[in-house]
C-alpha atoms as a PDB file:
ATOM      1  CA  UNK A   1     -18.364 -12.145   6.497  1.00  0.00           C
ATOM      2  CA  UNK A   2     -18.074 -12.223   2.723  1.00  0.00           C
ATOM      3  CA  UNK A   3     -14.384 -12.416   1.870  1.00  0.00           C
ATOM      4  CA  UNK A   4     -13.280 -12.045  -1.847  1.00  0.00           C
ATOM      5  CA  UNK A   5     -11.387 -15.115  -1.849  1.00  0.00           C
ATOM      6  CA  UNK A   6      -8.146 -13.619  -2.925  1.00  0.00           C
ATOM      7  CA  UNK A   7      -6.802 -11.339  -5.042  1.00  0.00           C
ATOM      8  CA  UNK A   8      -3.928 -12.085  -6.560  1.00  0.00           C
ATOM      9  CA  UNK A   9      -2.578  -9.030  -8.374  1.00  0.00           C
ATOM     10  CA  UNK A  10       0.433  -9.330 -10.976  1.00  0.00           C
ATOM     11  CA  UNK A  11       1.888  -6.758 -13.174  1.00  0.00           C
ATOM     12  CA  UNK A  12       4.829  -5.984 -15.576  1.00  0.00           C
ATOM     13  CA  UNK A  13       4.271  -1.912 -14.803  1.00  0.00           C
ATOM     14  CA  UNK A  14       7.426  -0.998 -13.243  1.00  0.00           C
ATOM     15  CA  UNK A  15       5.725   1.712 -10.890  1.00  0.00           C
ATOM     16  CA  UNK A  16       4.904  -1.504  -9.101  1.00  0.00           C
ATOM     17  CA  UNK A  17       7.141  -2.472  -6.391  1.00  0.00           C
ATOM     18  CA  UNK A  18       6.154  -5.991  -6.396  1.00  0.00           C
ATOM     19  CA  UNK A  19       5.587  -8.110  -9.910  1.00  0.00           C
ATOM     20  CA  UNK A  20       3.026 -10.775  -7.878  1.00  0.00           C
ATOM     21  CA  UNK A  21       1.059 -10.149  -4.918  1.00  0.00           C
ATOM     22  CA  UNK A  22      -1.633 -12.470  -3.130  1.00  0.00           C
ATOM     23  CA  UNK A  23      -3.564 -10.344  -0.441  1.00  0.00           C
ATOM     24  CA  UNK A  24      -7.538 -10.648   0.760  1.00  0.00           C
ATOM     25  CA  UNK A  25     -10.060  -7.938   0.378  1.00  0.00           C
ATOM     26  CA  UNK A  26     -13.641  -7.274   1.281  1.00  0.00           C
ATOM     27  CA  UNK A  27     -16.331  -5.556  -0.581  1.00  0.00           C
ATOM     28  CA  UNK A  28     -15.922  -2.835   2.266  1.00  0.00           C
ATOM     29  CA  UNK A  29     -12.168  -2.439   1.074  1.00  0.00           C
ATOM     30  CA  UNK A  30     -13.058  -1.974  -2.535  1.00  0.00           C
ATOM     31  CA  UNK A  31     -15.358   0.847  -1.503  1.00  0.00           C
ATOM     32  CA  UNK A  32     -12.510   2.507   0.451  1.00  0.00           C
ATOM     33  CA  UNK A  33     -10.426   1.703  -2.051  1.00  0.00           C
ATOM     34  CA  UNK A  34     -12.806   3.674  -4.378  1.00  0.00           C
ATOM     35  CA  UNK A  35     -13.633   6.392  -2.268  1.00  0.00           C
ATOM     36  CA  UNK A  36      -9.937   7.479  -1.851  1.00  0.00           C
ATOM     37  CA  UNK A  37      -9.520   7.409  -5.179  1.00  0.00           C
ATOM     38  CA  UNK A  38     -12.079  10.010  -5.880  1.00  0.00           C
ATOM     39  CA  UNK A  39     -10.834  11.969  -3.717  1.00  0.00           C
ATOM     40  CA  UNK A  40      -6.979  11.693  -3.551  1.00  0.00           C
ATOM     41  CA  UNK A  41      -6.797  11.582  -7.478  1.00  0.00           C
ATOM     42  CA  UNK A  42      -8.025  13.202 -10.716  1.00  0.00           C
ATOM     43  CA  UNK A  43      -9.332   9.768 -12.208  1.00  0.00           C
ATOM     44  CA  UNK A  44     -13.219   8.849 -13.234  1.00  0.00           C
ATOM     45  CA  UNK A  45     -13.264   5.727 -11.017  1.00  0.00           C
ATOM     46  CA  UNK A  46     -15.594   3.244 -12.405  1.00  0.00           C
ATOM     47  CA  UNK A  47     -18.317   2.214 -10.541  1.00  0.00           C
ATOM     48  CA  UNK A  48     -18.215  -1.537  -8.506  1.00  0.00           C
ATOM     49  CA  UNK A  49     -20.448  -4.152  -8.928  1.00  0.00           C
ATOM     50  CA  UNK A  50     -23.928  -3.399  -6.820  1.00  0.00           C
ATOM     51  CA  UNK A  51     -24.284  -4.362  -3.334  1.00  0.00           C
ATOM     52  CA  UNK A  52     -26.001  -7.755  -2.838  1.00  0.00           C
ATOM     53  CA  UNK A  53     -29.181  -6.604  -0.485  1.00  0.00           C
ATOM     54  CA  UNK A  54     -31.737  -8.338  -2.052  1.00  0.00           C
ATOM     55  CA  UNK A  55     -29.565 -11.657  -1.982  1.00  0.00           C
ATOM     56  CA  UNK A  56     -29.364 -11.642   1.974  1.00  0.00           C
ATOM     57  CA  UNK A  57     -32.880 -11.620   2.184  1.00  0.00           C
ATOM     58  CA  UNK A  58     -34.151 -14.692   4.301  1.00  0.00           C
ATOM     59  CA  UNK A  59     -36.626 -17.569   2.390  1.00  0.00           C
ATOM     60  CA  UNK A  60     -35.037 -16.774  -1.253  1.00  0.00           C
ATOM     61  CA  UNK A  61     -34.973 -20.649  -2.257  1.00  0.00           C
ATOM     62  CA  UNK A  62     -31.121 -20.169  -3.091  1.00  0.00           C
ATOM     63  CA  UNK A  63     -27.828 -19.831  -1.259  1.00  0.00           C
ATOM     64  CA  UNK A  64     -27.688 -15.778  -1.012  1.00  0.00           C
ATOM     65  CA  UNK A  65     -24.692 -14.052  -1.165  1.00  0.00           C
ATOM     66  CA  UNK A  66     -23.032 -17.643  -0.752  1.00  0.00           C
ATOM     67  CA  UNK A  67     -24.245 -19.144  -4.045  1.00  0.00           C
ATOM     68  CA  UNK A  68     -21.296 -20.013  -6.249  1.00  0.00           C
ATOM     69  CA  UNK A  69     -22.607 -18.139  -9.306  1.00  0.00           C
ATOM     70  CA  UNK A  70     -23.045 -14.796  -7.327  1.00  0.00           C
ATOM     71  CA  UNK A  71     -19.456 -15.185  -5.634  1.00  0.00           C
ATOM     72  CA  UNK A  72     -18.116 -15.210  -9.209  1.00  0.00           C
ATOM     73  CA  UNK A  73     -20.042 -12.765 -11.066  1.00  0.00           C
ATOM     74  CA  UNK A  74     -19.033 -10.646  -7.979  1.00  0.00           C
ATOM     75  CA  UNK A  75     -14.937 -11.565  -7.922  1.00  0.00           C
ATOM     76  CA  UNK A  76     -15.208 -10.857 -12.046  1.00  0.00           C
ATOM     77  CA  UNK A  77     -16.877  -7.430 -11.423  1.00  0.00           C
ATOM     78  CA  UNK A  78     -14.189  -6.216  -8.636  1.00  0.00           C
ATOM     79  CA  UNK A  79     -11.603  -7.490 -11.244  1.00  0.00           C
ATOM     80  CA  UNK A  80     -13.042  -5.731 -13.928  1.00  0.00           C
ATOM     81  CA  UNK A  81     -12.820  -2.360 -11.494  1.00  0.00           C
ATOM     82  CA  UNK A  82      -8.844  -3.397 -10.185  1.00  0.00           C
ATOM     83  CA  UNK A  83      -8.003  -3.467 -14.271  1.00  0.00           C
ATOM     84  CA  UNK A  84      -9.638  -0.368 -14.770  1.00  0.00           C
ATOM     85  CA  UNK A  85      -8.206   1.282 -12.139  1.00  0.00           C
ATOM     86  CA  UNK A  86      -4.541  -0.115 -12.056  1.00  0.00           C
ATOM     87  CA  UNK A  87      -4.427   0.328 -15.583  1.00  0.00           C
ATOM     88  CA  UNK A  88      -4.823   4.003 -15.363  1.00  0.00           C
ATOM     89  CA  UNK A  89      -1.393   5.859 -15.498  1.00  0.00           C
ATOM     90  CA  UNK A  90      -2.947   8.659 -12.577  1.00  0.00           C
ATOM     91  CA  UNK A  91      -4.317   5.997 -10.040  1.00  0.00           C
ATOM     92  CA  UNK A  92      -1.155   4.435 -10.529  1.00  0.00           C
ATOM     93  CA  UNK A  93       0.673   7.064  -8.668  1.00  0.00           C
ATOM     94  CA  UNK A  94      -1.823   6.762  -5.539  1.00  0.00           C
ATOM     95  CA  UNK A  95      -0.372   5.112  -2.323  1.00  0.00           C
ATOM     96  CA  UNK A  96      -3.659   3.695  -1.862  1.00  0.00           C
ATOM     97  CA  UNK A  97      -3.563   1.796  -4.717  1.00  0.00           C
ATOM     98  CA  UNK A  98      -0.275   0.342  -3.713  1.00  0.00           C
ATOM     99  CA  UNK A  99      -1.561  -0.207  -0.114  1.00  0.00           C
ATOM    100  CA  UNK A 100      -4.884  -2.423  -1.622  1.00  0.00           C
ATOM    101  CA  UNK A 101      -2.911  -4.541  -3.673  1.00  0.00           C
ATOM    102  CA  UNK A 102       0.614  -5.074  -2.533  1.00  0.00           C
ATOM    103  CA  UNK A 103       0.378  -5.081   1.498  1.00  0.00           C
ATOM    104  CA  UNK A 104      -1.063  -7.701   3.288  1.00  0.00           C
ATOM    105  CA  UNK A 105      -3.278  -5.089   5.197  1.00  0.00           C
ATOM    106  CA  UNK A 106      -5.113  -1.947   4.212  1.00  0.00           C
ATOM    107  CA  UNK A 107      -4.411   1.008   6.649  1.00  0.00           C
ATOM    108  CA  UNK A 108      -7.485   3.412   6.147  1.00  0.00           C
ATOM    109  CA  UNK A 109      -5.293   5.950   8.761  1.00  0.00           C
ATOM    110  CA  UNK A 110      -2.841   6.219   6.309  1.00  0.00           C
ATOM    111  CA  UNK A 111      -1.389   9.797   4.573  1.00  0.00           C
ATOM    112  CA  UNK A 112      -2.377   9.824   1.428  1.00  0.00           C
ATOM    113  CA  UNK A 113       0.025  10.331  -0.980  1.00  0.00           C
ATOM    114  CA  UNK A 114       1.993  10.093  -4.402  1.00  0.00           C
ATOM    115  CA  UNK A 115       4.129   7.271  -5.180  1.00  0.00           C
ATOM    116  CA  UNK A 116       6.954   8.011  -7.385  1.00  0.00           C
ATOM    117  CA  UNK A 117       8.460   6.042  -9.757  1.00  0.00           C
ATOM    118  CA  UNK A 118      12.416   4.878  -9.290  1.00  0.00           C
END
């Protein structure tokens, strides 16, 4: 399993319940994460970073999808998609956005809804 090491959201938005969050996320959540967000909201999601087939290839000479350099270009590129996507004011609003970065688990059964600001 290929765990994003953490992600450790923080925020001064006050839609936000919490300021500072530290939860774990696959690649597979960032895809759900994505998908519900094309479909729940009205936003262009950007794309994430490219799947990593060719790197779990047997006899490559390097580490695969374990080699330190691909772990980090991967954690920048899912950052690079959580800024572009918590940064925008209609994904902001989406209770799966909420869900990925402030709860320790991600409940794909879940009602999709809006979140409304206090």
């Amino acid at each position: 399993m290929l765990f994003v090491r953490s992600c450790s959201p923080q925020t001064n938005l006050p839609i936000f319940k919490l300021k500072e969050s530290r939860v774990r996320r696959r690649y597979s959540d960032f895809e759900w994460l994505r998908g519900e967000l094309e479909r729940e909201s009205k936003v262009v999601v950007p794309p994430l970073p490219g799947k990593a087939l060719f790197r779990q290839l047997p006899f490559r000479g390097d580490d695969g999808i374990f080699d330190d350099s691909f772990i980090e270009e991967r954690r920048q590129g899912l950052e690079h998609f959580l800024n572009k996507v918590a940064g925008h004011p209609l994904a902001q609003n989406e209770r799966c956005l909420h869900m990925f970065l402030q709860d320790e688990s991600v409940d794909k059964s879940y009602t999709p809804s809006k979140i409304r600001q206090a």
